[in-house]
N, C-alpha and C. Protein backbone atom coordinates (compact mmCIF):
# COMPACT_ATOMS: atom_id res chain seq x y z
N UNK A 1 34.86 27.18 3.43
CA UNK A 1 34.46 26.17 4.37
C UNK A 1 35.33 26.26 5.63
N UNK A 2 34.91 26.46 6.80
CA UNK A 2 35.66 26.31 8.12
C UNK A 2 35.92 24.64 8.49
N UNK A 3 36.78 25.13 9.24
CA UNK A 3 37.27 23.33 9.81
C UNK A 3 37.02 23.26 10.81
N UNK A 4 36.86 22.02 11.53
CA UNK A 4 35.86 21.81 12.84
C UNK A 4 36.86 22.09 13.55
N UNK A 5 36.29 22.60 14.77
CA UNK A 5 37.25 22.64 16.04
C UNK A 5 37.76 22.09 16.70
N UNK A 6 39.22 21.99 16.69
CA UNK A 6 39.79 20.67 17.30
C UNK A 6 39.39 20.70 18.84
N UNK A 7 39.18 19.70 19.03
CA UNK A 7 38.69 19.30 20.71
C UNK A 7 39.81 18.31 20.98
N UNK A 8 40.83 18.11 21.96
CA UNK A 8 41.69 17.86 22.39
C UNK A 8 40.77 16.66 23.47
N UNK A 9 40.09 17.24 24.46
CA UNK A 9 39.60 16.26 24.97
C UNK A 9 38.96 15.10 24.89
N UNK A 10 38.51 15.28 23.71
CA UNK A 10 37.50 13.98 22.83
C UNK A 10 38.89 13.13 22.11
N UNK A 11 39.66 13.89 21.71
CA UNK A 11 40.83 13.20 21.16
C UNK A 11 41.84 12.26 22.16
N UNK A 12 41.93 13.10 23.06
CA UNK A 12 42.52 12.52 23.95
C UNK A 12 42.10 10.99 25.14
N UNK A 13 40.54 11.30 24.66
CA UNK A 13 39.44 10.22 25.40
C UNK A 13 39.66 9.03 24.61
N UNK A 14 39.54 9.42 23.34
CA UNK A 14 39.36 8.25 22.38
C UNK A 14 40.84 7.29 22.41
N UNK A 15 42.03 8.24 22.39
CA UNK A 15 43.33 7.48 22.37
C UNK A 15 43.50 6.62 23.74
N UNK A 16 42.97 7.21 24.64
CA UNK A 16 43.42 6.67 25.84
C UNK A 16 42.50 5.26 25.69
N UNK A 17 41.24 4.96 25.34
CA UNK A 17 40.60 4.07 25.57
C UNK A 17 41.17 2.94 24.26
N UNK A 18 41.72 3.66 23.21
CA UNK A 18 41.73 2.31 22.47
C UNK A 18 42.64 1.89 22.56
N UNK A 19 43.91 2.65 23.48
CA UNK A 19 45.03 1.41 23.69
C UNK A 19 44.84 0.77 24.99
N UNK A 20 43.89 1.29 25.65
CA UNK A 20 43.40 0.12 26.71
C UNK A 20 42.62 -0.47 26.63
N UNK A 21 41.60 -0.61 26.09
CA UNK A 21 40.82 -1.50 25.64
C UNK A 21 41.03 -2.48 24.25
N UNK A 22 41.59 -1.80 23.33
CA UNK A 22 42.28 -2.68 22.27
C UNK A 22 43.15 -3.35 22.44
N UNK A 23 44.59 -2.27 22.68
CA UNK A 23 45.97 -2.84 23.10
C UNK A 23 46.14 -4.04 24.28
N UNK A 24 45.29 -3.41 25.32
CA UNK A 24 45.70 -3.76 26.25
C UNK A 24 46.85 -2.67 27.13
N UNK A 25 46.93 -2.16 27.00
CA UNK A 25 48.30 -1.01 27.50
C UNK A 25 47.51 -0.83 29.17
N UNK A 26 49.11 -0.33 29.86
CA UNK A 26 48.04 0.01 31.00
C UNK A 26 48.09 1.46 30.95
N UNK A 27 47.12 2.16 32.07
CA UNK A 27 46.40 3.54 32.04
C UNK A 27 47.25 4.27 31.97
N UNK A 28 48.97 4.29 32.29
CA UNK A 28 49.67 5.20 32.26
C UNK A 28 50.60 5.25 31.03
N UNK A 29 50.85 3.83 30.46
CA UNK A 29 50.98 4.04 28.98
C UNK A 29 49.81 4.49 27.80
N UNK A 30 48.43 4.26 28.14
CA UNK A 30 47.64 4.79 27.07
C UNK A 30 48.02 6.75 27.39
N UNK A 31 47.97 6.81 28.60
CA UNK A 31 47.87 8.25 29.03
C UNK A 31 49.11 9.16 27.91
N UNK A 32 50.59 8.50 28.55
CA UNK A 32 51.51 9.02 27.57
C UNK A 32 51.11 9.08 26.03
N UNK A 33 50.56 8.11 25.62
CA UNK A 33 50.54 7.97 24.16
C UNK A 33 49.35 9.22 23.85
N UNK A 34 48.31 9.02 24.28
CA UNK A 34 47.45 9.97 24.50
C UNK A 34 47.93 11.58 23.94
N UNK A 35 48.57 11.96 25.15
CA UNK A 35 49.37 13.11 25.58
C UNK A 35 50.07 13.58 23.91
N UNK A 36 50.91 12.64 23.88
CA UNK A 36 52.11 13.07 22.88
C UNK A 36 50.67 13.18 21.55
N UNK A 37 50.02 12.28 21.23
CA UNK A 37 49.12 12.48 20.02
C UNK A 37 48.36 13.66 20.07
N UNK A 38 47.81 14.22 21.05
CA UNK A 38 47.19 14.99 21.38
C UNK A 38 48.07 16.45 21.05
N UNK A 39 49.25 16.74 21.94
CA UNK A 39 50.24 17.61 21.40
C UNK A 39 50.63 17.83 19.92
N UNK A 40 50.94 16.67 19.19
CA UNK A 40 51.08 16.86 18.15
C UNK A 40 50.17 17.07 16.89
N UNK A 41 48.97 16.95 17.17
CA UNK A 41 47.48 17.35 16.29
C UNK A 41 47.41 18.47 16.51
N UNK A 42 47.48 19.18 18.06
CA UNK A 42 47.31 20.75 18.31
C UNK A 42 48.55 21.20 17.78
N UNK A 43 49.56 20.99 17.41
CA UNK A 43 50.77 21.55 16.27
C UNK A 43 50.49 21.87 15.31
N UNK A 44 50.26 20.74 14.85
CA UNK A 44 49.72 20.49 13.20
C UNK A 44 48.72 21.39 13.04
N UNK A 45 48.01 21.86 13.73
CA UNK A 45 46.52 22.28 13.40
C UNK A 45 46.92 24.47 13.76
N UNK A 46 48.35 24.43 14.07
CA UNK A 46 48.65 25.85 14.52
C UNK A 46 49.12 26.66 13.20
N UNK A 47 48.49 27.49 12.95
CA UNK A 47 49.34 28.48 11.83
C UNK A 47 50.88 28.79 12.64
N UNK A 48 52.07 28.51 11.13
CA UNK A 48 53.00 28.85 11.73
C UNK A 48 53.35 30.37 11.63
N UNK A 49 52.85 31.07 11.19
CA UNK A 49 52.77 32.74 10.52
C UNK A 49 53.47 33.05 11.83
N UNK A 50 54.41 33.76 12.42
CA UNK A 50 54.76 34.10 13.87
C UNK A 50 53.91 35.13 14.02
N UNK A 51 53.43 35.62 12.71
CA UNK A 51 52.63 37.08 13.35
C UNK A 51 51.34 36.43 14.00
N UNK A 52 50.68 35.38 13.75
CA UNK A 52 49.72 34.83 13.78
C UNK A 52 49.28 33.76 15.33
N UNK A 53 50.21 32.72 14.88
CA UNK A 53 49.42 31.09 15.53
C UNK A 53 48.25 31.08 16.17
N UNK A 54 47.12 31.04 15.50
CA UNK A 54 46.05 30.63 15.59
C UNK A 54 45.91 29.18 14.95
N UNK A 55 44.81 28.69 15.68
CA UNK A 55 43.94 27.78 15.17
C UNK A 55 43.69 27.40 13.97
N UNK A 56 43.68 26.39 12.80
CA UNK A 56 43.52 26.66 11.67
C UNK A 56 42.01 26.86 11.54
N UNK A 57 40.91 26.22 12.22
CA UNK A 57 39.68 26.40 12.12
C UNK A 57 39.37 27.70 12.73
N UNK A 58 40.38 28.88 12.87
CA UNK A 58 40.32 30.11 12.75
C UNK A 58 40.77 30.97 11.59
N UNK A 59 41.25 30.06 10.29
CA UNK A 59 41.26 30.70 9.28
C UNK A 59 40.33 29.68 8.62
N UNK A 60 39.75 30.76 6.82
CA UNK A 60 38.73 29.85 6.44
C UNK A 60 40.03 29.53 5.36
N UNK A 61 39.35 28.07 5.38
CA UNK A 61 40.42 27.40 4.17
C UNK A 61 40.39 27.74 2.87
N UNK A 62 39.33 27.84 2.42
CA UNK A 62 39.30 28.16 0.82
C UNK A 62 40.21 29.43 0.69
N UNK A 63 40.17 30.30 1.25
CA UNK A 63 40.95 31.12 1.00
C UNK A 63 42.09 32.03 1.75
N UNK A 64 41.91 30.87 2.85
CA UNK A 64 43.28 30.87 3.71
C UNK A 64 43.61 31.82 4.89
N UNK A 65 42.37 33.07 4.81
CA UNK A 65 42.46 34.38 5.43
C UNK A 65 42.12 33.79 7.13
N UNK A 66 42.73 34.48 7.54
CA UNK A 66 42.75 34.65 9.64
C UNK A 66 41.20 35.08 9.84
N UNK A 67 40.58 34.66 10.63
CA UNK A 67 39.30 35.25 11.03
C UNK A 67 39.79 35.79 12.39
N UNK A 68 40.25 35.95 12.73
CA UNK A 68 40.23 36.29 14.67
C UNK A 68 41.02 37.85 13.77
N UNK A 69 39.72 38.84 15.10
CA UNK A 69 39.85 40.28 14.57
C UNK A 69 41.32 41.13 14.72
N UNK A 70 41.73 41.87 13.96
CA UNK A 70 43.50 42.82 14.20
C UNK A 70 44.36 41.59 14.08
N UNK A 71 44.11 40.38 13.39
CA UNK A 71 45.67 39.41 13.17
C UNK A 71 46.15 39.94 11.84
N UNK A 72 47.25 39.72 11.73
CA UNK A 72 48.24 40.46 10.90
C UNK A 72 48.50 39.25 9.61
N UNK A 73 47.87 38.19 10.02
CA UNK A 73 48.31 36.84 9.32
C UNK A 73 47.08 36.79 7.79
N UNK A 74 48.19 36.90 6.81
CA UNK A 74 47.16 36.85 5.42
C UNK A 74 47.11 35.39 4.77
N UNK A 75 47.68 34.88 5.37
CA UNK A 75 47.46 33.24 5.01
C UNK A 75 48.05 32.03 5.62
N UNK A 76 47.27 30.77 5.96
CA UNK A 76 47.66 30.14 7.09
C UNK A 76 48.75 29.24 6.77
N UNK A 77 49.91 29.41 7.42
CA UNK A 77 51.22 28.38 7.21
C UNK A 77 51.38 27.21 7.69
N UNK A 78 51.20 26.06 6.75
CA UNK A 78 51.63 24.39 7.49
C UNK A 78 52.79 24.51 8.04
């Protein structure tokens, strides 16, 4: 099974609006918060393999292998 592709921008849309519209925050504190959440999902979501860092929805999960062609990476590292 592949994992969906992280979209940063949709992520980043959604954070910004619900601490301004929920919180109340203003546009340049939702923005920061935004930012940093956003950074840290695209982390999380990086193979740490050094031979590698790809995308994880560039390896298939069940069995962990790199899809992007000549990577050297045989299984994806949290």
């Amino acid at each position: 099974m592949l994992e969906k592709q992280f979209r940063p921008d949709l992520l980043y849309n959604k954070v910004v609006h619900y601490y301004m519209d929920k919180k109340g925050y203003s546009k340049e504190q939702a923005n920061q918060i935004a930012q940093s959440v956003v950074e840290r999902e695209a982390q999380r979501r990086i193979c740490k393999n050094e031979k590698c860092k790809h995308f994880s929805h560039d390896h298939v999960r069940n069995s962990e292998t790199c899809l992007v062609e000549k990577c050297e990476c045989d299984k994806f590292r949290n």
